[in-house]
C-alpha atoms as a PDB file:
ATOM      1  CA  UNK A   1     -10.648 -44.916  36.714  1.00  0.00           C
ATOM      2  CA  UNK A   2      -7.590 -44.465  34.610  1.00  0.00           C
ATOM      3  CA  UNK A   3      -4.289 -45.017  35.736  1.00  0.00           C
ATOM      4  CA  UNK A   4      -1.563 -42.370  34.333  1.00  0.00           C
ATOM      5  CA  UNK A   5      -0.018 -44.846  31.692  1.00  0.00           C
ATOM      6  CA  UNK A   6      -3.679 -45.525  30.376  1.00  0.00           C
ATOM      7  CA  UNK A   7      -3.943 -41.420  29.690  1.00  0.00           C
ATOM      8  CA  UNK A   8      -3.080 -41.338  25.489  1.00  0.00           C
ATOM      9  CA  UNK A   9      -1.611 -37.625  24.175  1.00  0.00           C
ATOM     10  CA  UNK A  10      -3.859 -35.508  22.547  1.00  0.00           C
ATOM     11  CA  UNK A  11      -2.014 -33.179  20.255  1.00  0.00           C
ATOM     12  CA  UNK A  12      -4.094 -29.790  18.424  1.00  0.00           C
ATOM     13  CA  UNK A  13      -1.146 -29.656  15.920  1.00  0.00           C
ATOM     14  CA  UNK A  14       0.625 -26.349  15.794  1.00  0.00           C
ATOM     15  CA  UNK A  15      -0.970 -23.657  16.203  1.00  0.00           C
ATOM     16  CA  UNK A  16      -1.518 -21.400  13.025  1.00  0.00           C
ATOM     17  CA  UNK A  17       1.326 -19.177  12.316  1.00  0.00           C
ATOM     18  CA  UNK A  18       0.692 -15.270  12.668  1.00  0.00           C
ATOM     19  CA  UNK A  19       2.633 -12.970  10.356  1.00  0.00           C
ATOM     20  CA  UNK A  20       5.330 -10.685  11.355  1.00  0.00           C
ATOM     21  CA  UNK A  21       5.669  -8.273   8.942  1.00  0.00           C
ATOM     22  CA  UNK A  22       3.349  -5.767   9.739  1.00  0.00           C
ATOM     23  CA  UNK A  23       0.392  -7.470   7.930  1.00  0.00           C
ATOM     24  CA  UNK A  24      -3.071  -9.555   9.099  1.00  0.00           C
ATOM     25  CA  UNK A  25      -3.469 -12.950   7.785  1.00  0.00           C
ATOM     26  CA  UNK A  26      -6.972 -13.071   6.545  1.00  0.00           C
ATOM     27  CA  UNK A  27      -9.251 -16.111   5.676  1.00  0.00           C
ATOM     28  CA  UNK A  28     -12.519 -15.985   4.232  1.00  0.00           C
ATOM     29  CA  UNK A  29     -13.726 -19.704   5.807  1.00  0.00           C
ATOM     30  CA  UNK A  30     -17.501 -20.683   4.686  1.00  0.00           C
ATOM     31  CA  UNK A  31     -18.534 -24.201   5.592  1.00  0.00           C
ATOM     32  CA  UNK A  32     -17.969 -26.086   2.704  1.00  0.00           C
ATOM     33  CA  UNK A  33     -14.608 -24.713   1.533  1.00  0.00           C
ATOM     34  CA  UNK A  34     -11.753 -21.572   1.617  1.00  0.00           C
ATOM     35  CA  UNK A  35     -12.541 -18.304  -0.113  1.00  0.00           C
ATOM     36  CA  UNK A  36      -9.758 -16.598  -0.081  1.00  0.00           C
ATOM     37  CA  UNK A  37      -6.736 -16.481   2.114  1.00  0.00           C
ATOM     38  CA  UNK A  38      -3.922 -13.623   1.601  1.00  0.00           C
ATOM     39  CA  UNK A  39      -1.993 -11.441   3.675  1.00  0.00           C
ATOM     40  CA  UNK A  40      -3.255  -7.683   4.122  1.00  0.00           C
ATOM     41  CA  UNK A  41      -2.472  -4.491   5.340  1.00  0.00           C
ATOM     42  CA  UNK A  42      -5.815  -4.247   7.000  1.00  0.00           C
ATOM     43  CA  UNK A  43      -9.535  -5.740   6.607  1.00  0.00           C
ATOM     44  CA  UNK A  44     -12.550  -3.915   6.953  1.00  0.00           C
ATOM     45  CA  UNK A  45     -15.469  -6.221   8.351  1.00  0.00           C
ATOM     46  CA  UNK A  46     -19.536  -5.668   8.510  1.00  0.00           C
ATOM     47  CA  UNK A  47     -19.821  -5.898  12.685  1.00  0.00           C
ATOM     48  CA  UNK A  48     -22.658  -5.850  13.874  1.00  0.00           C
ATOM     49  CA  UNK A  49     -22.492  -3.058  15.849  1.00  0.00           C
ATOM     50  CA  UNK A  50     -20.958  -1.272  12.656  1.00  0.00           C
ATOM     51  CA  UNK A  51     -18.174  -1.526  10.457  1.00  0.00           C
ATOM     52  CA  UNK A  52     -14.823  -2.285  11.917  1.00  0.00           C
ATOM     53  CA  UNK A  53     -11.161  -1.693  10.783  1.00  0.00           C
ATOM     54  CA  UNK A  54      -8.720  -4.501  11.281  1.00  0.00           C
ATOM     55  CA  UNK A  55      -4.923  -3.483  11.494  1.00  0.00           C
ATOM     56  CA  UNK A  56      -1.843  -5.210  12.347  1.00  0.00           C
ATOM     57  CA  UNK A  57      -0.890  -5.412  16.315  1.00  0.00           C
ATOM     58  CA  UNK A  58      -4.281  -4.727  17.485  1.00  0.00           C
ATOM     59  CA  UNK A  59      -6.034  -6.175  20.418  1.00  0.00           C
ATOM     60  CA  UNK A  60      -8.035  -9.592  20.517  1.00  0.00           C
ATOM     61  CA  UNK A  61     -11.420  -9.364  19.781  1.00  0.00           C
ATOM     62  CA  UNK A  62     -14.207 -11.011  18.568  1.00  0.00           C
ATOM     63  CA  UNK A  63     -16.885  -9.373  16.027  1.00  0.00           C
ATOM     64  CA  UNK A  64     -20.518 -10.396  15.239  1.00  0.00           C
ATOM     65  CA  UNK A  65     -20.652  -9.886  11.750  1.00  0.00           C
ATOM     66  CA  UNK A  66     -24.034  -8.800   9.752  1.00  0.00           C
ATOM     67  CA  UNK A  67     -24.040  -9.581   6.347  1.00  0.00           C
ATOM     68  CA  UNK A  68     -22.270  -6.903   3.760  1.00  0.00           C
ATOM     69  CA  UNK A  69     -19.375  -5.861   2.049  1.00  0.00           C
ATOM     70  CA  UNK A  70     -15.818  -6.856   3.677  1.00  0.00           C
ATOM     71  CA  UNK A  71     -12.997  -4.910   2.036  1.00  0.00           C
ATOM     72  CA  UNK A  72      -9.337  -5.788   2.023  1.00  0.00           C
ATOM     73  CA  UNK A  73      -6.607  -3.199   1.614  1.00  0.00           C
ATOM     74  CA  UNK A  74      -2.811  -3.259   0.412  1.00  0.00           C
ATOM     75  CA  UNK A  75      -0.918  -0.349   0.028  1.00  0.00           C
ATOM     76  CA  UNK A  76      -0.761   0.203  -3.655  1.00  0.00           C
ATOM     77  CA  UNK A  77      -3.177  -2.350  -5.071  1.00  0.00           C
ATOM     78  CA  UNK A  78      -6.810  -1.902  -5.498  1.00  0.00           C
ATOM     79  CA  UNK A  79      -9.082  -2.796  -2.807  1.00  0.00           C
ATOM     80  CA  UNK A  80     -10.561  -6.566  -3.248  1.00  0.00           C
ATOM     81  CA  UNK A  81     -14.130  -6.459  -1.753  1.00  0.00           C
ATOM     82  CA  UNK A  82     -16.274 -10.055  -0.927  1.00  0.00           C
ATOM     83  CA  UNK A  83     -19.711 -10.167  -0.057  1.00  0.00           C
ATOM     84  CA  UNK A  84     -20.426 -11.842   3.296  1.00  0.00           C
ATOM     85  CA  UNK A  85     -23.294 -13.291   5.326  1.00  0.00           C
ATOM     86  CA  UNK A  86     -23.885 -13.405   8.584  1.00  0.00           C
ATOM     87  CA  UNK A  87     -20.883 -15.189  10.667  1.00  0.00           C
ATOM     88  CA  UNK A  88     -17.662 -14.436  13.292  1.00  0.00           C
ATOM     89  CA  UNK A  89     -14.135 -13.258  13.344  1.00  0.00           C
ATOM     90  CA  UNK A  90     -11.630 -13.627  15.887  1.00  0.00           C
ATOM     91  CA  UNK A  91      -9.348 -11.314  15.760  1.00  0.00           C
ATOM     92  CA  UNK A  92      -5.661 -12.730  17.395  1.00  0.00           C
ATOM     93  CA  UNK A  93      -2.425 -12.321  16.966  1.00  0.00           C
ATOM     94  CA  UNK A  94      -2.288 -10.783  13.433  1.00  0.00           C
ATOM     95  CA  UNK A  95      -4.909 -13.124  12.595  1.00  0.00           C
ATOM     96  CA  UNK A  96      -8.161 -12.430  10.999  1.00  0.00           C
ATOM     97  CA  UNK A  97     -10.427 -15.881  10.424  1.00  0.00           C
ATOM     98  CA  UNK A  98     -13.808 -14.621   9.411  1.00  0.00           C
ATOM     99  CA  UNK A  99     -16.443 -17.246   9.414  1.00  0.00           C
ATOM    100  CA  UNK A 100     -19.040 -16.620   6.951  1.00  0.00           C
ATOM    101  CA  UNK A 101     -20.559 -17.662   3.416  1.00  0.00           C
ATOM    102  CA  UNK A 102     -18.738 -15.087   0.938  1.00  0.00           C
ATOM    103  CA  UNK A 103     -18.195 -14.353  -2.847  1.00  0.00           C
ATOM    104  CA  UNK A 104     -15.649 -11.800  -4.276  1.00  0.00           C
ATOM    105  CA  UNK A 105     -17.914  -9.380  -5.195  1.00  0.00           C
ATOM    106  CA  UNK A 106     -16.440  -9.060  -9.159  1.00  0.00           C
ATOM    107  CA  UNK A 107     -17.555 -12.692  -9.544  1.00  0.00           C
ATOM    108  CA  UNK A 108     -21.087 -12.246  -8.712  1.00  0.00           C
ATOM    109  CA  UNK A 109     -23.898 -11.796 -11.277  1.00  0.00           C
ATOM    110  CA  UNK A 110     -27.051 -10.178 -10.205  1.00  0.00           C
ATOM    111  CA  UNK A 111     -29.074 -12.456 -12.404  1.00  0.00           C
ATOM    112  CA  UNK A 112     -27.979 -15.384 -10.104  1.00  0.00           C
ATOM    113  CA  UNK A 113     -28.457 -13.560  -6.901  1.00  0.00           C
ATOM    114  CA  UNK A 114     -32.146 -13.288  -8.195  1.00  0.00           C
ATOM    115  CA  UNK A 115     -32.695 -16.076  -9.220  1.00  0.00           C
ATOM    116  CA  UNK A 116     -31.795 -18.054  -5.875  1.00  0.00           C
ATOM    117  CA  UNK A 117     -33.493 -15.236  -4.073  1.00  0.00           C
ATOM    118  CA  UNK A 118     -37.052 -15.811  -5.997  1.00  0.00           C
ATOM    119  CA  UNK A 119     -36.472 -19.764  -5.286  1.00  0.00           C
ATOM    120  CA  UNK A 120     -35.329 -19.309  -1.548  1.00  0.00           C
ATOM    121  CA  UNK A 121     -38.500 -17.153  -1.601  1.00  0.00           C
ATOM    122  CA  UNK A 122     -40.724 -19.423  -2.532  1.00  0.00           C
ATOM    123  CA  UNK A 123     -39.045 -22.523  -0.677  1.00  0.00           C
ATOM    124  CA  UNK A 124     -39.738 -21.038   2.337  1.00  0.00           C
ATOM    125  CA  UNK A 125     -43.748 -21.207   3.305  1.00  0.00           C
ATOM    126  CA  UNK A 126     -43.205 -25.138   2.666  1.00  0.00           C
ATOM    127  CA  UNK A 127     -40.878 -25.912   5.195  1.00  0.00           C
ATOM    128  CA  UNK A 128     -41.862 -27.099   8.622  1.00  0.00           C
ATOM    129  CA  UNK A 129     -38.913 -27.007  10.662  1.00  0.00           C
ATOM    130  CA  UNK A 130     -37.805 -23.856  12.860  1.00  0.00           C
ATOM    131  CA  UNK A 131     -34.213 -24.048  11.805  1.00  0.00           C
ATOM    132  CA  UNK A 132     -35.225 -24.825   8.182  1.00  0.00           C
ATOM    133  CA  UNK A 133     -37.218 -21.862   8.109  1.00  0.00           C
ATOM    134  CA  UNK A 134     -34.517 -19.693   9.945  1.00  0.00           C
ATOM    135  CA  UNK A 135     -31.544 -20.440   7.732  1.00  0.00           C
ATOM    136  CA  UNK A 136     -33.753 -19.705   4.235  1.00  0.00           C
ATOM    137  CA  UNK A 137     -34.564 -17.012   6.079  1.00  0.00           C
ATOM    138  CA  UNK A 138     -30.392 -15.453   6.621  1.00  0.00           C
ATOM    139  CA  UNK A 139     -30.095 -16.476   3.271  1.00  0.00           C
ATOM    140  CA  UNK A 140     -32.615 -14.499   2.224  1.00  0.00           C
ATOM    141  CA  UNK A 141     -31.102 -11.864   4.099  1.00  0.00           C
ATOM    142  CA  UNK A 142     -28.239 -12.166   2.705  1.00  0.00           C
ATOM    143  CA  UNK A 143     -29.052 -12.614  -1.413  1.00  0.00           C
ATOM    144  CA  UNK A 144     -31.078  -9.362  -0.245  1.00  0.00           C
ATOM    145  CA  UNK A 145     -28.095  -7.361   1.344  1.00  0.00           C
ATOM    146  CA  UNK A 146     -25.846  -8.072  -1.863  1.00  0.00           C
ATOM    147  CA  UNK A 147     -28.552  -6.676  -4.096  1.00  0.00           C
ATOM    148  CA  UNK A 148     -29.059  -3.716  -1.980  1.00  0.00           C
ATOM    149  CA  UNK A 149     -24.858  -3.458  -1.910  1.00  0.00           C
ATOM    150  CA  UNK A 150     -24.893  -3.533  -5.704  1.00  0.00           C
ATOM    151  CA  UNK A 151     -27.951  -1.030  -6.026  1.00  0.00           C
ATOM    152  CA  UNK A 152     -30.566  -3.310  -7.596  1.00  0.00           C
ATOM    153  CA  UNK A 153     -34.016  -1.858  -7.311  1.00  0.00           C
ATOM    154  CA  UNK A 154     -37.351  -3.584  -6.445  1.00  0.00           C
ATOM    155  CA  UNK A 155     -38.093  -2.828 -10.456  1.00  0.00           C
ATOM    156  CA  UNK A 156     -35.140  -4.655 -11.475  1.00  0.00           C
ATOM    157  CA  UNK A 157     -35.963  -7.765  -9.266  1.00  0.00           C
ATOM    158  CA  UNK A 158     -39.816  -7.371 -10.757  1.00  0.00           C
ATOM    159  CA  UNK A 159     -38.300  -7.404 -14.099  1.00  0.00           C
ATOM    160  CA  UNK A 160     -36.243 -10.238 -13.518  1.00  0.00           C
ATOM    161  CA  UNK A 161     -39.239 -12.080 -11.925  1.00  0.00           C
ATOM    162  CA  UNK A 162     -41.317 -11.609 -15.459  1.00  0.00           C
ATOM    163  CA  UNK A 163     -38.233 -13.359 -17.100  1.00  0.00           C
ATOM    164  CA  UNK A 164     -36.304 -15.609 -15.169  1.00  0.00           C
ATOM    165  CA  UNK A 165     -33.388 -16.864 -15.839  1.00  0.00           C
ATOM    166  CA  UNK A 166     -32.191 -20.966 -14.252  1.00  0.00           C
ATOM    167  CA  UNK A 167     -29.794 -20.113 -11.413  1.00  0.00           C
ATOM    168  CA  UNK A 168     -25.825 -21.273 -12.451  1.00  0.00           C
ATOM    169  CA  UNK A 169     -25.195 -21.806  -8.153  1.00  0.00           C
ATOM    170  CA  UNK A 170     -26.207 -23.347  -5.055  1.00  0.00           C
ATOM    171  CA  UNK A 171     -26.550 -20.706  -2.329  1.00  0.00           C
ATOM    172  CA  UNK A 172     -24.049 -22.884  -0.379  1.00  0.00           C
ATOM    173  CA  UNK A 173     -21.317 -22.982  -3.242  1.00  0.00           C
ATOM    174  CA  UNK A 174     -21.145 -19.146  -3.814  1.00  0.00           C
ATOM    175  CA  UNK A 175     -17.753 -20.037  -5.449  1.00  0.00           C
ATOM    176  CA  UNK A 176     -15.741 -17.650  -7.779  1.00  0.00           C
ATOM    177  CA  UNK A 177     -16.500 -18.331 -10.956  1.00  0.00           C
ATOM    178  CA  UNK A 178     -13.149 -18.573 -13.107  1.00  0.00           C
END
C-alpha cells in the first residue's frame, strides 16, 4: 500500500493546441513518421460509412476510415489530395488527427504502386501467421484502392507484370518523394 507522499506526478504534457481562427488542424500520422500537418478550411475523409466533410466548430466524433482519397481544402488554393489506408480520426476541438498510412497523391508513381502490389501478392501464400497474412492483406487493399483512384486498368497492371520494374519504396515508408 502506498502512502500519499510515495504517490509520484504523472504529467500528459499540454494538451495539443486547437486553432482559433476558423480553421481544423489536420495531421496525416502513419506509424513510422508525420505526413503532413497544416491548417485547413476543411478535410474531406474516406469513412467508412462514406465520405465525410470536416469543418471548423463541429461536433466530436470519431470516423472509421476505409482506404481512399482524403482531400484538403483552402479557400483560394488548389485542393491537396493524399492517398490513405485504412485507419481513425478523432475529430475534437478543431482538431483533425487521422491515423493512417498516406502519400500525397502527386508524389506517387503507379509503377511503384505495382510493383509492391505484385510482391505483396506473392508474399502472401508464404506466410503462416493470421496477423501476417491480414496486414499484407490491407495493404493489398490499399496499393489496390490507389490504383483504382488513379484509373489503372487490370491491362495496365498485366502489362506492368510482363515488365517489371524494382520497386523505389517500402510499403511502410510511402514518403513524398522530393
Amino acid at each position: 500500500m502506498l502512502d500519499s507522499g510515495d504517490t509520484a506526478s504523472v504529467s500528459l504534457g499540454e494538451p495539443e493546441k486547437a486553432p482559433t481562427n476558423g480553421k481544423v488542424k489536420v495531421r496525416l500520422i502513419c506509424p513510422l513518421y508525420e505526413v503532413v500537418e497544416m491548417e485547413a478550411d476543411s478535410v474531406l475523409l474516406p469513412g467508412s460509412e462514406g465520405d465525410i466533410l470536416i469543418l471548423p466548430e463541429r461536433a466530436p466524433i470519431f470516423v472509421y476510415l476505409r482506404a481512399g482519397r482524403m482531400i484538403i481544402y483552402n479557400n483560394g488554393q488548389k485542393p491537396i489530395s493524399y492517398f490513405v489506408s485504412a485507419g481513425v480520426c478523432e475529430v475534437r476541438r478543431n482538431l483533425c488527427p487521422v491515423l493512417a498510412w498516406g502519400v500525397r497523391e502527386d508524389k506517387v508513381k503507379p509503377e511503384n504502386i505495382l510493383a509492391q502490389l505484385a510482391e505483396s501478392e506473392a508474399a502472401l501464400g508464404a506466410l503462416k501467421s493470421d496477423m501476417a497474412k491480414r496486414e499484407v492483406i490491407s495493404r493489398i487493399d490499399f496499393f489496390k484502392t490507389i490504383l483504382d483512384l488513379l484509373d489503372y486498368s487490370v491491362e495496365d497492371k498485366n502489362e506492368f507484370l510482363k515488365n517489371p520494374k524494382k520497386p523505389s519504396f517500402n510499403p511502410y515508408q510511402l514518403k513524398e518523394t522530393k
